[in-house]
PDB file of N, CA and C in Angstrom:
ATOM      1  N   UNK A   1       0.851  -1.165   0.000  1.00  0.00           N
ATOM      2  CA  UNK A   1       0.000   0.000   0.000  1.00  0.00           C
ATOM      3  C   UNK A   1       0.902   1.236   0.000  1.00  0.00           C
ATOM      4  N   UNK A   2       0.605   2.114  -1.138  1.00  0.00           N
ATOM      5  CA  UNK A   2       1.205   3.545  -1.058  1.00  0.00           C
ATOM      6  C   UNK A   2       0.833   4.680  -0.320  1.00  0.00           C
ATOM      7  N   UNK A   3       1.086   5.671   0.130  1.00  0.00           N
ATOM      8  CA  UNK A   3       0.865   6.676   0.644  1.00  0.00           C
ATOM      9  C   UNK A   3       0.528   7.591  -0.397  1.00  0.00           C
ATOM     10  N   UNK A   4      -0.141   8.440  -0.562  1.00  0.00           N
ATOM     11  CA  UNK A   4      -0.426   9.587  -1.574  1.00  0.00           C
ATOM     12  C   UNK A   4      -0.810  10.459  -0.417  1.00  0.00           C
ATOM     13  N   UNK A   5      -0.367  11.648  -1.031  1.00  0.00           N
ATOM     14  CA  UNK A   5      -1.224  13.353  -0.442  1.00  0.00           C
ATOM     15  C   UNK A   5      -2.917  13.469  -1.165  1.00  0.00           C
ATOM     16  N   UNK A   6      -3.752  13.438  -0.403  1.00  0.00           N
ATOM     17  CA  UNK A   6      -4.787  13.728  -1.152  1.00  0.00           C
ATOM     18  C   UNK A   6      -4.883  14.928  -1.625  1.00  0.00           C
ATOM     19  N   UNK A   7      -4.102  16.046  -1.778  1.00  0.00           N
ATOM     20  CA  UNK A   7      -4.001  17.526  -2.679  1.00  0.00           C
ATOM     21  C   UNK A   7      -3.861  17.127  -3.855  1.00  0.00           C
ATOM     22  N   UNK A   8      -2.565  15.932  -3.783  1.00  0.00           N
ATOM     23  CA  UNK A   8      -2.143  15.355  -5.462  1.00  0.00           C
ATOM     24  C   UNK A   8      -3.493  14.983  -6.492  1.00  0.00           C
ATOM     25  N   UNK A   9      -4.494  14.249  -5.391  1.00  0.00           N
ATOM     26  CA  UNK A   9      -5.151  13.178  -6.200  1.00  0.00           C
ATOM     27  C   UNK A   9      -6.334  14.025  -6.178  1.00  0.00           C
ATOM     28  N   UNK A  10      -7.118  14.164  -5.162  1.00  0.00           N
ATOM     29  CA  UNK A  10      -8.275  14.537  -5.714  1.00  0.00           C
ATOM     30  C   UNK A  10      -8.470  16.015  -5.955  1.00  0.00           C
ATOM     31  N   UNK A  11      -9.376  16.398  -6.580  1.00  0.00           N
ATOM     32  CA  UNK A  11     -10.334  17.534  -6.812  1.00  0.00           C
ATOM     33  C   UNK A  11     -10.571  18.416  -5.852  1.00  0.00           C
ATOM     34  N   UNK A  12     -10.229  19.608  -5.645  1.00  0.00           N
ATOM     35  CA  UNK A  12     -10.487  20.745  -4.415  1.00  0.00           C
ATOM     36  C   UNK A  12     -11.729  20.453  -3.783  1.00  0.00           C
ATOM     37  N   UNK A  13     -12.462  20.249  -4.158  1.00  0.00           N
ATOM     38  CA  UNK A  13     -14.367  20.619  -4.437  1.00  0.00           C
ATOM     39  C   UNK A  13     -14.386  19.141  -3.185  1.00  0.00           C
ATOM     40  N   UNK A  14     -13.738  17.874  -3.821  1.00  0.00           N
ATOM     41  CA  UNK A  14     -13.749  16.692  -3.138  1.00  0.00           C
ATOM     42  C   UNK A  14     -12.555  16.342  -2.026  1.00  0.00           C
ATOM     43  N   UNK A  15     -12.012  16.981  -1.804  1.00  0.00           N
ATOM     44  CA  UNK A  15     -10.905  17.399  -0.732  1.00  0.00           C
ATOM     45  C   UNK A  15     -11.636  18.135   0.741  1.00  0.00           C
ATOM     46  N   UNK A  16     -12.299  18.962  -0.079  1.00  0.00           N
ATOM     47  CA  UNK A  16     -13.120  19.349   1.280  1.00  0.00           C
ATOM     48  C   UNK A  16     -14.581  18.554   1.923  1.00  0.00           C
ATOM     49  N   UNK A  17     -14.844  17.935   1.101  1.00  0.00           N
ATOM     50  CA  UNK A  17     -15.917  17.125   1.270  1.00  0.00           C
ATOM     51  C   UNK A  17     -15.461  16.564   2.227  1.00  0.00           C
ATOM     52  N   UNK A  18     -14.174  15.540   1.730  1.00  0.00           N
ATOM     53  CA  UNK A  18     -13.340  14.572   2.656  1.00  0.00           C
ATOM     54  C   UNK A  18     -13.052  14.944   3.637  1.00  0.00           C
ATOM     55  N   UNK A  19     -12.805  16.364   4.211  1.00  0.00           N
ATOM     56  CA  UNK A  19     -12.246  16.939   4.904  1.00  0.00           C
ATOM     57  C   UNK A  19     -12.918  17.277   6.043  1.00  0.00           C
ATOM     58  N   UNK A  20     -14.200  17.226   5.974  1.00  0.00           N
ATOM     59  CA  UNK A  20     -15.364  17.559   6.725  1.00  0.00           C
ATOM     60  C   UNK A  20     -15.487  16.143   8.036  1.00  0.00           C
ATOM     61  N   UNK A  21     -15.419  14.887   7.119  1.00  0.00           N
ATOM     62  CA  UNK A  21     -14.940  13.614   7.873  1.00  0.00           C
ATOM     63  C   UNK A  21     -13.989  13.177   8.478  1.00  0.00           C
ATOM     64  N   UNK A  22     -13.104  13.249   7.799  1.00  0.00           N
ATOM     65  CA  UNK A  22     -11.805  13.546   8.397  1.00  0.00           C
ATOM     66  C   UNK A  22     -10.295  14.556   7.902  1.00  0.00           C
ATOM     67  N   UNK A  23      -9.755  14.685   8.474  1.00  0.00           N
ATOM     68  CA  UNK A  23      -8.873  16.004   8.430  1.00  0.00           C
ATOM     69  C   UNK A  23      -7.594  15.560   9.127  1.00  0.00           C
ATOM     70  N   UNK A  24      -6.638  16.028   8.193  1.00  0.00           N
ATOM     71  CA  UNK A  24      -5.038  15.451   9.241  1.00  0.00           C
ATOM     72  C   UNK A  24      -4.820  14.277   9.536  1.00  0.00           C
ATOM     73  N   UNK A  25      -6.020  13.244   8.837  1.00  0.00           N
ATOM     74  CA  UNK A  25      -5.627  11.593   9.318  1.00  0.00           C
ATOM     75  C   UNK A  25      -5.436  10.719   8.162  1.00  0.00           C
ATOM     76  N   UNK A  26      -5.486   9.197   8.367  1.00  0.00           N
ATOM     77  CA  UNK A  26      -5.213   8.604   7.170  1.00  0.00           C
ATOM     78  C   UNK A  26      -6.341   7.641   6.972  1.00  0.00           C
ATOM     79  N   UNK A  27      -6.676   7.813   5.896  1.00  0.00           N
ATOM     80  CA  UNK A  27      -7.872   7.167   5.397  1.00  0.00           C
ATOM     81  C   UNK A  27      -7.156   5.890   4.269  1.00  0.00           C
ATOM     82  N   UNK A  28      -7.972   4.734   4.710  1.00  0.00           N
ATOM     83  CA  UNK A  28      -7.613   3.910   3.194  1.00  0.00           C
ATOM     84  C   UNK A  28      -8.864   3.132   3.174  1.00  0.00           C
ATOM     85  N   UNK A  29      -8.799   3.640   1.615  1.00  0.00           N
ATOM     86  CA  UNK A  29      -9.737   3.276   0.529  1.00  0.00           C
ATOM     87  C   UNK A  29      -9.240   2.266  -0.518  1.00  0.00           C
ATOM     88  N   UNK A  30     -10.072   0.974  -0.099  1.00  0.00           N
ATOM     89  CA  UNK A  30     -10.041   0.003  -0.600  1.00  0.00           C
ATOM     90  C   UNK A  30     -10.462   0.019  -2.209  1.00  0.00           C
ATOM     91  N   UNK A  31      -9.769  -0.987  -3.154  1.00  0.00           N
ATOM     92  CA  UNK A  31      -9.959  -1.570  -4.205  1.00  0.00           C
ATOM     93  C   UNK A  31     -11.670  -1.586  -4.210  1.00  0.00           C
ATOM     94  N   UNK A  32     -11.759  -1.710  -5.585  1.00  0.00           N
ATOM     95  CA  UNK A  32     -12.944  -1.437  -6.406  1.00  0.00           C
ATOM     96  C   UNK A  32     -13.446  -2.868  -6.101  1.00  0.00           C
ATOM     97  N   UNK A  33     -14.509  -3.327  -5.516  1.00  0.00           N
ATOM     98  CA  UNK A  33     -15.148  -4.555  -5.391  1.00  0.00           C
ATOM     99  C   UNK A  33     -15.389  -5.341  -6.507  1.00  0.00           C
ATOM    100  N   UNK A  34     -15.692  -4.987  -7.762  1.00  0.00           N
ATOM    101  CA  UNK A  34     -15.643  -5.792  -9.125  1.00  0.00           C
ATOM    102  C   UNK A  34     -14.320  -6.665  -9.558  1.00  0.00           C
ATOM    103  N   UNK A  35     -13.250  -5.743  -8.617  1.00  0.00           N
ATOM    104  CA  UNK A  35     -11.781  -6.420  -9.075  1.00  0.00           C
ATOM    105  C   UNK A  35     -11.416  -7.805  -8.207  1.00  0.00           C
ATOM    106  N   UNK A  36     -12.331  -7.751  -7.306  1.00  0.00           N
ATOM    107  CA  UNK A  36     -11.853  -8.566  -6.249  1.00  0.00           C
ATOM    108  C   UNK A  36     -12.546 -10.140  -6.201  1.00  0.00           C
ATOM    109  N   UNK A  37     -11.594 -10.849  -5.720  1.00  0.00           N
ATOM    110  CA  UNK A  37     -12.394 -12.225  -5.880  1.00  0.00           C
ATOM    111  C   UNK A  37     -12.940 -12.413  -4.115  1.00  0.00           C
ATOM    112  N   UNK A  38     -14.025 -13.743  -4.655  1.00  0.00           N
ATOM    113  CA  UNK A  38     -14.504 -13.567  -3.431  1.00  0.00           C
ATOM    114  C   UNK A  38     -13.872 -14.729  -2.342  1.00  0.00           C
ATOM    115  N   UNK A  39     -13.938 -14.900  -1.104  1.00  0.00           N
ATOM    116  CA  UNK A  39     -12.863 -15.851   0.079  1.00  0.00           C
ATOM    117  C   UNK A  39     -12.937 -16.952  -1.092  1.00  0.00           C
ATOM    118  N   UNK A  40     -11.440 -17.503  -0.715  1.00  0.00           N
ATOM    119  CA  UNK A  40     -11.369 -18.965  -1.310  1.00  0.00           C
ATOM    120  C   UNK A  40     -11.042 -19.258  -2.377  1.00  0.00           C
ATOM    121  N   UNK A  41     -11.448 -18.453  -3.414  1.00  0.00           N
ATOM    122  CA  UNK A  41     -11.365 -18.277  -5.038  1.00  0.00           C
ATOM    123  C   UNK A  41     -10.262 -18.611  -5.511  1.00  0.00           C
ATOM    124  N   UNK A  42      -8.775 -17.641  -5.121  1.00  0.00           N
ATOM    125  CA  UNK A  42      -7.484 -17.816  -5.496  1.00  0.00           C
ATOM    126  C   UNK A  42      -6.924 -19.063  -4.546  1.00  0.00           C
ATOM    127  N   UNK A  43      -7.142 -19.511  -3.620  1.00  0.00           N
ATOM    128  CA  UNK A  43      -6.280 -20.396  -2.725  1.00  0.00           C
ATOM    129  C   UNK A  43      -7.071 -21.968  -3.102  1.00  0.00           C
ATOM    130  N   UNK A  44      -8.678 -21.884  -3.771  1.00  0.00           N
ATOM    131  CA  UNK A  44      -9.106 -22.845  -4.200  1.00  0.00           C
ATOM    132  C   UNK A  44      -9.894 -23.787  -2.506  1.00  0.00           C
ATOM    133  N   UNK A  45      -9.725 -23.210  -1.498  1.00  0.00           N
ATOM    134  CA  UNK A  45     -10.344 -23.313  -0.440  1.00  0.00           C
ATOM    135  C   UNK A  45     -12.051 -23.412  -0.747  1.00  0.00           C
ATOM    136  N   UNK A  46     -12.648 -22.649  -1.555  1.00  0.00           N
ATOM    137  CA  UNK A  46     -13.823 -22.654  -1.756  1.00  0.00           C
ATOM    138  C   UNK A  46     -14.456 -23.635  -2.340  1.00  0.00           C
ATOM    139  N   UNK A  47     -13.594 -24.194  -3.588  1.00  0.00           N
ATOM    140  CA  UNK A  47     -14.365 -25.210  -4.282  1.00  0.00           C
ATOM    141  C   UNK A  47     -13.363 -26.590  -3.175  1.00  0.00           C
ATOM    142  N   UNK A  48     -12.704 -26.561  -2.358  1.00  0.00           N
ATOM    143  CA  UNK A  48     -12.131 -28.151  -1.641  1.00  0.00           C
ATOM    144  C   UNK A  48     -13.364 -27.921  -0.453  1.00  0.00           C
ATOM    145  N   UNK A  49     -14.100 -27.049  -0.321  1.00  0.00           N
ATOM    146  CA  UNK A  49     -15.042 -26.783   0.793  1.00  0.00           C
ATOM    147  C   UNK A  49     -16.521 -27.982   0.365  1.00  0.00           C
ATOM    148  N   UNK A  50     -16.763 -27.304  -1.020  1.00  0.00           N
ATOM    149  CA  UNK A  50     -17.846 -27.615  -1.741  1.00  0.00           C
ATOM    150  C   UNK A  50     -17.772 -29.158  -2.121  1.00  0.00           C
ATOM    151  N   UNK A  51     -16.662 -29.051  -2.276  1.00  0.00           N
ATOM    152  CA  UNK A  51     -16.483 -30.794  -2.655  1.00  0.00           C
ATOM    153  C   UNK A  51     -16.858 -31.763  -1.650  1.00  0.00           C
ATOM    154  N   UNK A  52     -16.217 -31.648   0.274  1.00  0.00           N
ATOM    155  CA  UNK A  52     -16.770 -32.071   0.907  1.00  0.00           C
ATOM    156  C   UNK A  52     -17.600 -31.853   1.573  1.00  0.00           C
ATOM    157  N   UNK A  53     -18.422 -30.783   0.846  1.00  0.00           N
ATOM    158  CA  UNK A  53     -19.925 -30.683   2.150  1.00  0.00           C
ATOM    159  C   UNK A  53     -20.683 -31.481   0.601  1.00  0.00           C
ATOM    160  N   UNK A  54     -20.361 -31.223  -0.148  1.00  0.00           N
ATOM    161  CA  UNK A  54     -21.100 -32.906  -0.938  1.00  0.00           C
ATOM    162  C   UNK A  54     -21.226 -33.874  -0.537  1.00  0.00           C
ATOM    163  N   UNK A  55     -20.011 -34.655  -0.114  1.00  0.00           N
ATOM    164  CA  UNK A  55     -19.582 -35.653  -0.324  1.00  0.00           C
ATOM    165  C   UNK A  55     -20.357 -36.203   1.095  1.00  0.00           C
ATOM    166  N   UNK A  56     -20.209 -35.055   2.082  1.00  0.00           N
ATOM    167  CA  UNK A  56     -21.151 -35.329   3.337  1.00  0.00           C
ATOM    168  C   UNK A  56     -22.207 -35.264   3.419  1.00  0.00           C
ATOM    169  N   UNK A  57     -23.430 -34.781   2.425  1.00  0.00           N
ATOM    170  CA  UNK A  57     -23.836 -34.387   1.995  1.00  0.00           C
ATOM    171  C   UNK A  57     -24.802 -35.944   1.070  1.00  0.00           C
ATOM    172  N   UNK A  58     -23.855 -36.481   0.648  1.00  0.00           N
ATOM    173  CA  UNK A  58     -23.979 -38.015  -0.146  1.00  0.00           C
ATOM    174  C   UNK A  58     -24.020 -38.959   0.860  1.00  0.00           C
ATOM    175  N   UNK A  59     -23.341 -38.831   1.532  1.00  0.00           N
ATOM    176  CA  UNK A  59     -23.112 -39.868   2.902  1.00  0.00           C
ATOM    177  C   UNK A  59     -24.169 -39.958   3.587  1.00  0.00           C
ATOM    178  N   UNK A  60     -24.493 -38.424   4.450  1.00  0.00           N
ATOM    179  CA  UNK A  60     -25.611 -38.843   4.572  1.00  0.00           C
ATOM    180  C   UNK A  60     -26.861 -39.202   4.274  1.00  0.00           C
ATOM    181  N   UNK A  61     -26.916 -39.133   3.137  1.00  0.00           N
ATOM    182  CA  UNK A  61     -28.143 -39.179   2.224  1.00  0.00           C
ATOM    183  C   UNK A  61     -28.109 -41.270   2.079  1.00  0.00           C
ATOM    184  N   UNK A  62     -26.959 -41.277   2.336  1.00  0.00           N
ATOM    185  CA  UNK A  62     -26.420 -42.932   2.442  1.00  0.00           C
ATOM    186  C   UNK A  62     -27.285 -43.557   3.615  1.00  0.00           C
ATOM    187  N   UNK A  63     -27.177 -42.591   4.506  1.00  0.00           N
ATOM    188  CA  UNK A  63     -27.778 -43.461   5.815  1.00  0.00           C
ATOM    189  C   UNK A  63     -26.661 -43.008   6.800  1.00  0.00           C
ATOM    190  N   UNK A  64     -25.789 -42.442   6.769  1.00  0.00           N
ATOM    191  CA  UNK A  64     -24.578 -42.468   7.861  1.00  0.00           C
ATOM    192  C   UNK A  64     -25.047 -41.424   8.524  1.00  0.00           C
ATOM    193  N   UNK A  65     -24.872 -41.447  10.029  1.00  0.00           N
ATOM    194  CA  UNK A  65     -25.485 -40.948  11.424  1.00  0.00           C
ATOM    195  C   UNK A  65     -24.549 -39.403  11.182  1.00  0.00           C
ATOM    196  N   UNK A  66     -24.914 -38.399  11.928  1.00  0.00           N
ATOM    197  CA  UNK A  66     -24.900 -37.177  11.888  1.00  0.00           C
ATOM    198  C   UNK A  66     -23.915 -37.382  12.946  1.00  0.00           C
ATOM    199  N   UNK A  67     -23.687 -37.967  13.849  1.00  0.00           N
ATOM    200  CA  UNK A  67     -22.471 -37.781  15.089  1.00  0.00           C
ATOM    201  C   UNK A  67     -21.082 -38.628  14.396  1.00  0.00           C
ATOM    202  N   UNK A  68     -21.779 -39.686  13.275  1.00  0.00           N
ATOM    203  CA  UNK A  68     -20.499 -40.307  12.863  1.00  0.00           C
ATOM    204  C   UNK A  68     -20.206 -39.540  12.138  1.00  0.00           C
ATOM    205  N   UNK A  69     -20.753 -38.624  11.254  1.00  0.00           N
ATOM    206  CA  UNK A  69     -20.093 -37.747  10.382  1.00  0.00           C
ATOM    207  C   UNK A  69     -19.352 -36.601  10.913  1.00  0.00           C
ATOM    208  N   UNK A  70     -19.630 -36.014  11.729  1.00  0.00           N
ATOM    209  CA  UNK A  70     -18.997 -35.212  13.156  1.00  0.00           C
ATOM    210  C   UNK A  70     -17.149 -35.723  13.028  1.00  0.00           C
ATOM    211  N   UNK A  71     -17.394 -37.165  13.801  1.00  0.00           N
ATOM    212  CA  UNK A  71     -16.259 -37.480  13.902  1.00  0.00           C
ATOM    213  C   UNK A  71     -15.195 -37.453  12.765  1.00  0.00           C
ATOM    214  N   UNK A  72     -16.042 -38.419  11.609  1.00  0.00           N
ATOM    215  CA  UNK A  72     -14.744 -38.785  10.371  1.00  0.00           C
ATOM    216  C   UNK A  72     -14.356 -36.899   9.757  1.00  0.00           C
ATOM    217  N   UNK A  73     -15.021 -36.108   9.891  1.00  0.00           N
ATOM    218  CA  UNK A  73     -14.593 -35.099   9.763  1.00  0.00           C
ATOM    219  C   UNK A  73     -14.222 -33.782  10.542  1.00  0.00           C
ATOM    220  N   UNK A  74     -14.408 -34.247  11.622  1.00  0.00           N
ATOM    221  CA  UNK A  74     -13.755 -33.368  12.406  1.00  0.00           C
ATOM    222  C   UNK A  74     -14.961 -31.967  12.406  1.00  0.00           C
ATOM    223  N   UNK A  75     -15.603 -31.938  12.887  1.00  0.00           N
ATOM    224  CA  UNK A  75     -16.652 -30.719  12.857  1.00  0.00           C
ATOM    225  C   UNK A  75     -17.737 -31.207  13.614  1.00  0.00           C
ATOM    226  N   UNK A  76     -18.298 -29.886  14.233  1.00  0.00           N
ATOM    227  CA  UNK A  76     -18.865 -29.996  15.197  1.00  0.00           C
ATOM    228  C   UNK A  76     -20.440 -30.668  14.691  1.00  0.00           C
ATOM    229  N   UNK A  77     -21.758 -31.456  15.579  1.00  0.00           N
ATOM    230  CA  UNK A  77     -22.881 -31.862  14.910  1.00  0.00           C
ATOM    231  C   UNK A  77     -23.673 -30.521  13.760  1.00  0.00           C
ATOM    232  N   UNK A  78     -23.662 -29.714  14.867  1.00  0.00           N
ATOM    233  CA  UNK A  78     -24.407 -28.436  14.642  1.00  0.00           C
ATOM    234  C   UNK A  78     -23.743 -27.890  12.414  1.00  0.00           C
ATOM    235  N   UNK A  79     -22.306 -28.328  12.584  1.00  0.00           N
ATOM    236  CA  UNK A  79     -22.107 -27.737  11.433  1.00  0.00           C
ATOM    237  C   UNK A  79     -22.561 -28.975  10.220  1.00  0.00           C
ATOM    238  N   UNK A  80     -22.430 -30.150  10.970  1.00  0.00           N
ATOM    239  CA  UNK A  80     -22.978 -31.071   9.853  1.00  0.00           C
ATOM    240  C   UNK A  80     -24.300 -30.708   9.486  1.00  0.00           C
ATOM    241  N   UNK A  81     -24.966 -30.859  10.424  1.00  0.00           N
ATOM    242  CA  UNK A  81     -26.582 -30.447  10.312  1.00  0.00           C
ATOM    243  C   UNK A  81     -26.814 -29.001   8.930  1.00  0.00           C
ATOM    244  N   UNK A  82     -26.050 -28.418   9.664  1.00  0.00           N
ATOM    245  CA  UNK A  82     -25.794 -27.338   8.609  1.00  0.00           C
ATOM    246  C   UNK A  82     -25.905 -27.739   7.256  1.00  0.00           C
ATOM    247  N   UNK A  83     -24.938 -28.355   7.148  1.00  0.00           N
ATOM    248  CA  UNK A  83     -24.436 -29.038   5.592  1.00  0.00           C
ATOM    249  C   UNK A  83     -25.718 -29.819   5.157  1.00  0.00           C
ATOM    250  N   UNK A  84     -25.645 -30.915   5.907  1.00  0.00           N
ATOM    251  CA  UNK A  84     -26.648 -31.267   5.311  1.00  0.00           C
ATOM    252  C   UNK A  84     -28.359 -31.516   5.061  1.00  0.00           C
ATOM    253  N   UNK A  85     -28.871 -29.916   5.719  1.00  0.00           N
ATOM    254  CA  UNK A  85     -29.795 -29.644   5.410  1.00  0.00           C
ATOM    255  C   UNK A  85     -30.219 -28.230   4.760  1.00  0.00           C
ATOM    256  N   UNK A  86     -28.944 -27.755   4.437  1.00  0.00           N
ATOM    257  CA  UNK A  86     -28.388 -26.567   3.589  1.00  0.00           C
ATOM    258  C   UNK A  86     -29.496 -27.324   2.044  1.00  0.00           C
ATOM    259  N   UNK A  87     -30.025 -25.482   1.281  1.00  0.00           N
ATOM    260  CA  UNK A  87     -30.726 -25.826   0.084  1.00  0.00           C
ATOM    261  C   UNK A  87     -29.876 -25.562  -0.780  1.00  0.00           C
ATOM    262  N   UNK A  88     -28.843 -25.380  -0.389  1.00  0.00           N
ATOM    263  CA  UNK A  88     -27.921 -25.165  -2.034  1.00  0.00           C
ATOM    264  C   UNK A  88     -27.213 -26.637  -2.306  1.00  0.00           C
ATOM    265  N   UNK A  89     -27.384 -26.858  -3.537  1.00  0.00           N
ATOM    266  CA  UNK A  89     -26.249 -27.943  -3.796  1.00  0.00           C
ATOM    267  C   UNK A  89     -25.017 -27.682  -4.376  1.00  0.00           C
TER     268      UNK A  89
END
């Protein structure tokens, strides 16, 4: 992250606007939300997420108990339940 003078960058008219909020401090203003991906996207965390709340998802739809699924995956009942009565597939 760079430092800029806001005299450099913005507009007089919008300098004082800003100025009204804050004054003498440092403000940062985040990236344009269109540019940005959303959690998970780049590290691929999102779709290894999706894969096993399927797969738990299949299991239980198998017949396998909600506390055994707990265990083989390590998560609490409450989040299985989650999973697998979640309407998204």
């Amino acid at each position: 992250m760079e430092y800029k003078n806001g005299i450099d960058l913005f507009p007089q008219e919008l300098l004082k606007e800003i100025q009204k909020y804050v004054s003498g401090g440092l403000v940062y203003i985040p990236q344009a939300s269109d540019n940005r991906k959303s959690w998970g996207e780049l590290s691929g965390s999102k779709l290894e997420l999706g894969k096993r709340n399927l797969e738990i998802k299949q299991r239980f739809s198998e017949g396998v108990e909600i506390s055994q699924l707990a265990i083989e995956y390590c998560l609490a009942e409450e989040t299985i339940k989650r999973i697998v009565y979640s309407k998204k597939k």
